[in-house]
N, C-alpha and C. Protein backbone atom coordinates (compact mmCIF):
# COMPACT_ATOMS: atom_id res chain seq x y z
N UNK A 1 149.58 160.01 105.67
CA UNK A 1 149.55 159.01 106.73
C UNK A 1 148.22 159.08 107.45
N UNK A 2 147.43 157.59 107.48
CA UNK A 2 145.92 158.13 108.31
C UNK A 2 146.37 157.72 110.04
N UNK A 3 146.00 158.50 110.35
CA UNK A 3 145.50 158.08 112.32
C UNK A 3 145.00 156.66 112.15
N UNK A 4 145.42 156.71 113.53
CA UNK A 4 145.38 154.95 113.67
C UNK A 4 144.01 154.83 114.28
N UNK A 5 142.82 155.59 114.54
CA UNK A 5 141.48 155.38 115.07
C UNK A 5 141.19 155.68 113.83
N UNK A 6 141.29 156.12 112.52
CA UNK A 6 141.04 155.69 111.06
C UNK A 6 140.94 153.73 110.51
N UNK A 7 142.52 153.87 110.96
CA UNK A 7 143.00 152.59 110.00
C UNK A 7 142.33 151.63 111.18
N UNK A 8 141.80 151.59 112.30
CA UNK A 8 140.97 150.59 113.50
C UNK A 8 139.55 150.49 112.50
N UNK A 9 139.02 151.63 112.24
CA UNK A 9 137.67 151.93 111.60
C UNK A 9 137.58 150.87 109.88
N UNK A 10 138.42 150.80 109.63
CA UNK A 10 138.87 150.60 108.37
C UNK A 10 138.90 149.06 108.54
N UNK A 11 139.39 148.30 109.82
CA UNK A 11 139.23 147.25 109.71
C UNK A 11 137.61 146.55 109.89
N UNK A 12 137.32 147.58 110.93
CA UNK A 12 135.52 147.08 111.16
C UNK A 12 134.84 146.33 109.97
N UNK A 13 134.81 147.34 109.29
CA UNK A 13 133.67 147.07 108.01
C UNK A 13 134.21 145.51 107.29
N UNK A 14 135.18 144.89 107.01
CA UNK A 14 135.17 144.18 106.81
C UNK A 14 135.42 142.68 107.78
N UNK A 15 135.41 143.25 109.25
CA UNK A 15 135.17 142.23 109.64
C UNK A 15 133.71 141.98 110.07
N UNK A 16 132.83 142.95 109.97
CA UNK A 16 131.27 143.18 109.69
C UNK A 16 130.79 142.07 108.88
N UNK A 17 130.98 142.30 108.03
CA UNK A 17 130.84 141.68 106.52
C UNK A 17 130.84 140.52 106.71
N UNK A 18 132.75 140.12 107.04
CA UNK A 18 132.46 138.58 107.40
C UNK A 18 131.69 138.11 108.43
N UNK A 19 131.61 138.43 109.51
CA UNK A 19 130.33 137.91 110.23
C UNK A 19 129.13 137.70 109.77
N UNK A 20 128.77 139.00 109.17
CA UNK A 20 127.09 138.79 108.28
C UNK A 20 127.13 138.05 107.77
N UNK A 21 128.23 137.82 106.58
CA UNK A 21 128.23 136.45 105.74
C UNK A 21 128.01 135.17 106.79
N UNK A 22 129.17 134.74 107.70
CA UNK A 22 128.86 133.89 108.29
C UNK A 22 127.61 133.64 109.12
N UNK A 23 127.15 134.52 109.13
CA UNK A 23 125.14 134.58 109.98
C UNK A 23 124.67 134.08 109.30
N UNK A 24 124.84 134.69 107.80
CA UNK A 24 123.61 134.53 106.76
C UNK A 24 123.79 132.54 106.33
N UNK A 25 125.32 132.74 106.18
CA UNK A 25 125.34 131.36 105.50
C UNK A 25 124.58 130.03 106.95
N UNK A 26 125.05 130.41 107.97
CA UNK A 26 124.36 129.84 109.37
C UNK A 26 123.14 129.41 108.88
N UNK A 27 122.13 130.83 109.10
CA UNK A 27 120.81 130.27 108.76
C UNK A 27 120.46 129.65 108.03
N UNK A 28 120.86 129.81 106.94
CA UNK A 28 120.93 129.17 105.40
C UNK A 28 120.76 127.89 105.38
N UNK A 29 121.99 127.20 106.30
CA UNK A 29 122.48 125.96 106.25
C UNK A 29 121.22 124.79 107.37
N UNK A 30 120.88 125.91 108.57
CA UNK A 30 119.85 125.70 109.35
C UNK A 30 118.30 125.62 108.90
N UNK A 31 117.93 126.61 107.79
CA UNK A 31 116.78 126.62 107.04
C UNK A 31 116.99 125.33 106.13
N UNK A 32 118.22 125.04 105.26
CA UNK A 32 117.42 124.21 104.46
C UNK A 32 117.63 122.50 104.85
N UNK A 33 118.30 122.54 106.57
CA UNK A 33 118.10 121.55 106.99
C UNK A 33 117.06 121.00 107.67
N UNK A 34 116.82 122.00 108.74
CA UNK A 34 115.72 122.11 109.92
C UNK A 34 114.22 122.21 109.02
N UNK A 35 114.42 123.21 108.03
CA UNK A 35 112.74 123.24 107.74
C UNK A 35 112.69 122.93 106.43
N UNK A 36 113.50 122.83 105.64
CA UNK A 36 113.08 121.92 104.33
C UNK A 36 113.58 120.65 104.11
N UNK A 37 114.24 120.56 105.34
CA UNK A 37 114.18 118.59 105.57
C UNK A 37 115.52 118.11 104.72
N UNK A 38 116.09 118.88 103.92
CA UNK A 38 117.25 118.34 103.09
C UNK A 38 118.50 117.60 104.42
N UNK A 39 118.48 116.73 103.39
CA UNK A 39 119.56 115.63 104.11
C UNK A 39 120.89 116.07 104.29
N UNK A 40 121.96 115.56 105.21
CA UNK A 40 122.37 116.44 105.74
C UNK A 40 123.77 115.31 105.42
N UNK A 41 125.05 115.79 104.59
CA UNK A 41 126.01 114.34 104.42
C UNK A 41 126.72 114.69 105.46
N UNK A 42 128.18 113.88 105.46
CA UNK A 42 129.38 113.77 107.05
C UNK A 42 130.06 115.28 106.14
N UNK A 43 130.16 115.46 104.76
CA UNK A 43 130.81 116.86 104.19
C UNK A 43 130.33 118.28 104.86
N UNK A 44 129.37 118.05 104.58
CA UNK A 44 127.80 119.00 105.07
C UNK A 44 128.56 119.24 106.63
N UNK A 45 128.49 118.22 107.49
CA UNK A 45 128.65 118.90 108.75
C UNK A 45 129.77 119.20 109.34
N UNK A 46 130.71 118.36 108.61
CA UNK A 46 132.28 118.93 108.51
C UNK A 46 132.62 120.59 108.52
N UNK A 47 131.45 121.24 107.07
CA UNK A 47 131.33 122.92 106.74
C UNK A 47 130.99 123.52 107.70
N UNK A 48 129.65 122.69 108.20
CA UNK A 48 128.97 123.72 109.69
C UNK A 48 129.73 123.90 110.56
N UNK A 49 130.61 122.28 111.13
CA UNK A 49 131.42 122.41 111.97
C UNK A 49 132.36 123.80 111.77
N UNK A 50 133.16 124.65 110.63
CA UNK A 50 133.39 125.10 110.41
C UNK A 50 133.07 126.59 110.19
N UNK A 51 131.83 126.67 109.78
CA UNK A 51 130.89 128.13 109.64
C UNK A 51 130.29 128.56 110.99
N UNK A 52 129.77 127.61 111.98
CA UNK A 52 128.44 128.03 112.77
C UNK A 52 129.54 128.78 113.99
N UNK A 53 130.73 128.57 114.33
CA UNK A 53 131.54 129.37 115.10
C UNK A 53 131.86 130.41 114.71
N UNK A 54 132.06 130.82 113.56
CA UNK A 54 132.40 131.99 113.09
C UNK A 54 131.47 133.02 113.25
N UNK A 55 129.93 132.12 113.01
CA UNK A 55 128.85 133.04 113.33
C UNK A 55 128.66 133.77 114.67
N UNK A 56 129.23 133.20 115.94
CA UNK A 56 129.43 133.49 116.57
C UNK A 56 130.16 134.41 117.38
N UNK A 57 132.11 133.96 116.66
CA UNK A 57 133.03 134.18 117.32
C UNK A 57 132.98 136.01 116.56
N UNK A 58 132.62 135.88 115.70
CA UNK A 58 133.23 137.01 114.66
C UNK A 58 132.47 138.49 115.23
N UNK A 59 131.08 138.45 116.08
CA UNK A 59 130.10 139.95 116.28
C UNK A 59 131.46 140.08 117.57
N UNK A 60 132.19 139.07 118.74
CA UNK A 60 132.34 139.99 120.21
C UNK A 60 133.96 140.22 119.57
N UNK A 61 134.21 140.04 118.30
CA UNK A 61 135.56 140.81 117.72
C UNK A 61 135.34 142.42 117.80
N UNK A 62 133.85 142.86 117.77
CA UNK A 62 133.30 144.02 116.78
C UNK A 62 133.36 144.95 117.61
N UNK A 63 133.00 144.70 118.61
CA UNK A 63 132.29 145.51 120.24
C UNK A 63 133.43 145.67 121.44
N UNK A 64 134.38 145.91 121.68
CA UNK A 64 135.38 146.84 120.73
C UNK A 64 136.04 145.77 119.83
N UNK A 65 136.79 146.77 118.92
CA UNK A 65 137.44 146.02 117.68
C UNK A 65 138.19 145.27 118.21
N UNK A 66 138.54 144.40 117.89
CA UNK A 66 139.78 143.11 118.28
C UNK A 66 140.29 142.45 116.97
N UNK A 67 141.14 142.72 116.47
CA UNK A 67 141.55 142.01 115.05
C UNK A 67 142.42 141.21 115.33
N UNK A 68 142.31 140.29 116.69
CA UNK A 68 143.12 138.87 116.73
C UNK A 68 142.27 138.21 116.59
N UNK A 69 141.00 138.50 116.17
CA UNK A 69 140.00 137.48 115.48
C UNK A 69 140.26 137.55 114.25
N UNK A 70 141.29 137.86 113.68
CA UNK A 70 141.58 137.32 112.21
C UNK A 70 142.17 136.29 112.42
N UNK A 71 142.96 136.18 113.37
CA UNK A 71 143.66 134.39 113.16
C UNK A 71 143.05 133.37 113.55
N UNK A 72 142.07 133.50 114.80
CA UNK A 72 141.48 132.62 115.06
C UNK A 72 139.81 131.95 113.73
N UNK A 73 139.60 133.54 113.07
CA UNK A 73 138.54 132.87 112.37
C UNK A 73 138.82 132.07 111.42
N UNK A 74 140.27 132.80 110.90
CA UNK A 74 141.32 132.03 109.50
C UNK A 74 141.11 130.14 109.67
N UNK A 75 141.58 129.94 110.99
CA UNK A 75 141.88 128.47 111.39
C UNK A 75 140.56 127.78 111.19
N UNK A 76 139.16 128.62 111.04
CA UNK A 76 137.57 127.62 110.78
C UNK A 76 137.50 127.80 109.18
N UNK A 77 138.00 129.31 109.06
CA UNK A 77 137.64 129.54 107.17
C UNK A 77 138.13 128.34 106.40
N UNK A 78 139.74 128.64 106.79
CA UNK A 78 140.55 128.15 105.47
C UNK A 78 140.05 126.39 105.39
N UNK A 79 140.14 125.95 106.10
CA UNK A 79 140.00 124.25 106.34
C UNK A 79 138.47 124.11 106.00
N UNK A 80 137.41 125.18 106.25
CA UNK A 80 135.94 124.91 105.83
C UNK A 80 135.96 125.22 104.36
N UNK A 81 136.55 126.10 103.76
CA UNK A 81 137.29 126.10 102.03
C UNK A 81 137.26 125.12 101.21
N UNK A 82 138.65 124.89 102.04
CA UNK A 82 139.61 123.09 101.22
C UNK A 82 138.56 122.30 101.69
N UNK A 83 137.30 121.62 102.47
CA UNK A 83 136.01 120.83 102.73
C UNK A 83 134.89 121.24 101.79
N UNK A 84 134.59 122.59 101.57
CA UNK A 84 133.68 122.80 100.48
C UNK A 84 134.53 122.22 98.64
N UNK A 85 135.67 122.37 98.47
CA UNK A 85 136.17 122.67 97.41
C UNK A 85 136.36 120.99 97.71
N UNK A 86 136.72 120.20 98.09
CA UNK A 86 136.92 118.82 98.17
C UNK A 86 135.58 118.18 98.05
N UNK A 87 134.61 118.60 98.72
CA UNK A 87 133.06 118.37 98.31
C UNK A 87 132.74 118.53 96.83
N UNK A 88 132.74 119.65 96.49
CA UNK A 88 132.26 120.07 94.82
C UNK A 88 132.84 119.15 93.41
N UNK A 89 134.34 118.92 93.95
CA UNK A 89 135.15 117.92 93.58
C UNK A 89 134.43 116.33 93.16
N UNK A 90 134.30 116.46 94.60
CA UNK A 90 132.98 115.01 94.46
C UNK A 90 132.23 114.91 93.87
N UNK A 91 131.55 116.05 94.37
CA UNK A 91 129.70 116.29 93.50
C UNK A 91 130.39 115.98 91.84
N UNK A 92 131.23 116.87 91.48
CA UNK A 92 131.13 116.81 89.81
C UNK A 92 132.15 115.67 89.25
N UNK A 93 132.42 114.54 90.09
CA UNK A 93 133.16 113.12 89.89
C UNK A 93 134.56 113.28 89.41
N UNK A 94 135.29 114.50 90.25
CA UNK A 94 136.56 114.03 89.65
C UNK A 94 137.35 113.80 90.78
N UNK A 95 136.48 114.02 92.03
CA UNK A 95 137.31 112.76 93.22
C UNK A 95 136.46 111.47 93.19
N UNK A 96 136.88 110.54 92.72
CA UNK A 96 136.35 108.94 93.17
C UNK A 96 135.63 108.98 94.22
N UNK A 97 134.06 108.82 94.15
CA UNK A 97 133.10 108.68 95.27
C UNK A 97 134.00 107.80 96.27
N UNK A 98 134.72 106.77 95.67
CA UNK A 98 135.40 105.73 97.07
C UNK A 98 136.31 106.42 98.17
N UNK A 99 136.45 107.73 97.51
CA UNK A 99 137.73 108.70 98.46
C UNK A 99 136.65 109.61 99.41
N UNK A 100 135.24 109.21 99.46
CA UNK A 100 134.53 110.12 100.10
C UNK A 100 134.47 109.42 102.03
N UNK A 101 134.11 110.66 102.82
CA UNK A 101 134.21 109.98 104.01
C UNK A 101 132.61 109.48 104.51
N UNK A 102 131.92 109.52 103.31
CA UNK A 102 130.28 109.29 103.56
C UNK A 102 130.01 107.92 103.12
N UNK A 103 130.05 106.85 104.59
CA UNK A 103 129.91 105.72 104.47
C UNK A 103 128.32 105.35 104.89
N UNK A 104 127.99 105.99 105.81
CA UNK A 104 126.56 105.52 106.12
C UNK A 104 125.53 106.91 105.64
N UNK A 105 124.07 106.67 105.73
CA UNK A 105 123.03 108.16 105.06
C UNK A 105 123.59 108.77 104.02
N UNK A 106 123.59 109.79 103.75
CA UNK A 106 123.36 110.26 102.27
C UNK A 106 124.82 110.57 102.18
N UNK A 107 125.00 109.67 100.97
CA UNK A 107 126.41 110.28 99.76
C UNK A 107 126.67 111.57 99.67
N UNK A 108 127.79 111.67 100.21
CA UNK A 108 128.61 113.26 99.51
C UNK A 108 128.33 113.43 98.18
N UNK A 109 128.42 112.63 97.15
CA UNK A 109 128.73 113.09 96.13
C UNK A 109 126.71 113.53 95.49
N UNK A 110 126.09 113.03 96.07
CA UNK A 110 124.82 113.31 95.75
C UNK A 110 124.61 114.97 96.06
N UNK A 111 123.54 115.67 94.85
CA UNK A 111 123.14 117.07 94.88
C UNK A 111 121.75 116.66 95.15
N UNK A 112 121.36 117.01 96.35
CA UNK A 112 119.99 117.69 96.61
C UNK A 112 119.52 118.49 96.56
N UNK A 113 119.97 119.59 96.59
CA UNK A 113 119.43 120.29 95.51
C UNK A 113 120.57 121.69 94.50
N UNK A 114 119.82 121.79 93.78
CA UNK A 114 120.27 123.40 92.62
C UNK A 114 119.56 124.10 92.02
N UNK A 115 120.41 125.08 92.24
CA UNK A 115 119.41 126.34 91.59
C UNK A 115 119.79 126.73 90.26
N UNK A 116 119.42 127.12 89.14
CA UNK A 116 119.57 127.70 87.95
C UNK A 116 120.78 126.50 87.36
N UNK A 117 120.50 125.35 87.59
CA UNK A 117 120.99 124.56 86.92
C UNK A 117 122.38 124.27 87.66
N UNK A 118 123.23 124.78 87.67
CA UNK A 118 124.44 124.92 88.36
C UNK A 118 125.35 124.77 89.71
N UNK A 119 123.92 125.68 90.52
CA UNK A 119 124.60 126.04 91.73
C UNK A 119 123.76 125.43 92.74
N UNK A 120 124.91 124.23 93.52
CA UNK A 120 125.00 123.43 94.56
C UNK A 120 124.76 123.82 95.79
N UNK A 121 124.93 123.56 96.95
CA UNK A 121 124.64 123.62 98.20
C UNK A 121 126.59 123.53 98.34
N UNK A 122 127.41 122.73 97.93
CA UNK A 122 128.82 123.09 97.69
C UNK A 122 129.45 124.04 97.44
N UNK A 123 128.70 124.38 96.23
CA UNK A 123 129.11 125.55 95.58
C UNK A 123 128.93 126.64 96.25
N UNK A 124 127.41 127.55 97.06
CA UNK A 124 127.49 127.91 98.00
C UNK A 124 128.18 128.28 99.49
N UNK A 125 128.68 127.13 99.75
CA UNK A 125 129.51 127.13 100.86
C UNK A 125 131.28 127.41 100.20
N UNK A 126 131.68 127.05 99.07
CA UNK A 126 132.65 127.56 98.73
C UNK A 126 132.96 129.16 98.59
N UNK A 127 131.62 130.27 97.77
CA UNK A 127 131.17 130.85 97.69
C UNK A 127 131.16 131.66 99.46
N UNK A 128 130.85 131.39 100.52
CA UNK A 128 130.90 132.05 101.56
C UNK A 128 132.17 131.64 102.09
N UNK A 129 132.51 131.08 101.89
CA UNK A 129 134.24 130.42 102.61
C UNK A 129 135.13 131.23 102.08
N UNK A 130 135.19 131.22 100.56
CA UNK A 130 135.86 132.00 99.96
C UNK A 130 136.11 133.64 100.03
N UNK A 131 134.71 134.06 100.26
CA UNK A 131 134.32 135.47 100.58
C UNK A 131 134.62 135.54 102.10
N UNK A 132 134.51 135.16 102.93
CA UNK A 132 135.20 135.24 104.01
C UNK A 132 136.41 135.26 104.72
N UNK A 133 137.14 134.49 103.78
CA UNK A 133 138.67 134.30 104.02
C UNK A 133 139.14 135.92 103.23
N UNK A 134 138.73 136.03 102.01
CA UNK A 134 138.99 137.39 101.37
C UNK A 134 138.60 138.64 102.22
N UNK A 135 137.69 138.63 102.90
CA UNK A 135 137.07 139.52 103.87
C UNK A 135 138.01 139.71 104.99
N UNK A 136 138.62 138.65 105.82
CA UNK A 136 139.30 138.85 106.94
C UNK A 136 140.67 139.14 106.58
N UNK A 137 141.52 138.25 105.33
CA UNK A 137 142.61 139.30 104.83
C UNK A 137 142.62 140.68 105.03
N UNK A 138 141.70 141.24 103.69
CA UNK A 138 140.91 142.69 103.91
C UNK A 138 141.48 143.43 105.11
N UNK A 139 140.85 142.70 106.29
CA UNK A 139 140.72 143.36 107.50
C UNK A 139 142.15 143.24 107.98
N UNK A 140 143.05 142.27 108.09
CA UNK A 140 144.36 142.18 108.21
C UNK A 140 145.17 142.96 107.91
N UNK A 141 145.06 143.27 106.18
CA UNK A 141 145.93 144.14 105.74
C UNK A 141 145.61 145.38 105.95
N UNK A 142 144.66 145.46 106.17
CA UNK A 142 143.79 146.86 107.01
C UNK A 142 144.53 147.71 108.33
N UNK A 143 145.10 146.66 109.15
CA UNK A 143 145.35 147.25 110.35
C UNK A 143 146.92 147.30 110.54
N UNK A 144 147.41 146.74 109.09
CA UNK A 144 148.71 147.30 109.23
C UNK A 144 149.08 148.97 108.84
N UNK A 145 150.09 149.37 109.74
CA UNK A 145 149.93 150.87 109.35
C UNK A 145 151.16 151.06 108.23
C-alpha cells in the first residue's frame, strides 16, 4: 500500500505533462498564426478556444496539487478532440465540405500546410488533444487509492 503524499506525487507528473503539452501546443498554434501568417479557419479557433485555457488553467492545479482540475480540464479536452477529429474528417473529404461551419475566409476543409506529406495542422491538434485527455486520466486514476 503507498502513502498518500506518494500517490499526490504520482499524480503531479502527469498533470505536468499535460500542461506542457498544452503550452507547447499554445505557442505552436500562436507561432504559426501570428508569425507565419497562416490563415486561421472558424475549426482552427473553435481548438484554441479549447487549448489556450488549459494552457493556463492546468500550471495553478500544480502549486499545490489540486486534481479537481481533472474535470474541469476534461470539459476543454474532450470537445477540443471530437473538433480536431471532425476537422481531419473534413480535410480528408469524408465529411461533405457543405457540413462545414466555415462560411466566410478560409475553408475548413483546406490544408495549409504539412509536413512529411501527411501531417496536418488537424492532425496535430488531434495528436495534443488526444495526449492530453490520456494524460489527465493518468492523473485521475492516479489519485485513487
Amino acid at each position: 500500500m503507498t502513502a498518500p503524499h506518494s500517490n499526490a506525487a504520482d499524480a503531479w507528473l502527469p498533470l505536468f505533462a499535460a500542461w506542457l503539452l498544452a503550452a507547447v501546443s499554445t505557442l505552436g498554434a500562436l507561432f504559426f498564426g501570428e508569425v507565419m501568417g497562416l490563415p486561421t479557419c472558424s475549426l482552427c479557433w473553435y481548438q484554441r478556444i479549447c487549448m489556450f485555457p488549459l494552457a493556463l488553467i492546468l500550471p495553478f492545479a500544480l502549486f499545490p496539487l489540486d486534481r479537481g482540475v481533472i474535470r474541469y480540464a476534461l470539459v476543454l479536452a474532450v470537445p477540443g478532440l471530437f473538433i480536431a477529429v471532425y476537422h481531419q474528417l473534413l480535410v480528408m473529404g469524408i465529411i461533405p465540405e457543405a457540413a462545414a461551419p466555415c462560411r466566410q475566409g478560409v475553408p475548413c476543409s483546406q490544408t495549409v500546410a504539412t509536413w512529411f506529406g501527411f501531417v496536418t495542422l488537424p492532425i496535430l491538434s488531434i495528436a495534443a488533444f488526444a495526449s492530453i485527455v490520456a494524460l489527465l486520466a493518468i492523473a485521475a486514476l492516479r489519485r485513487s487509492p
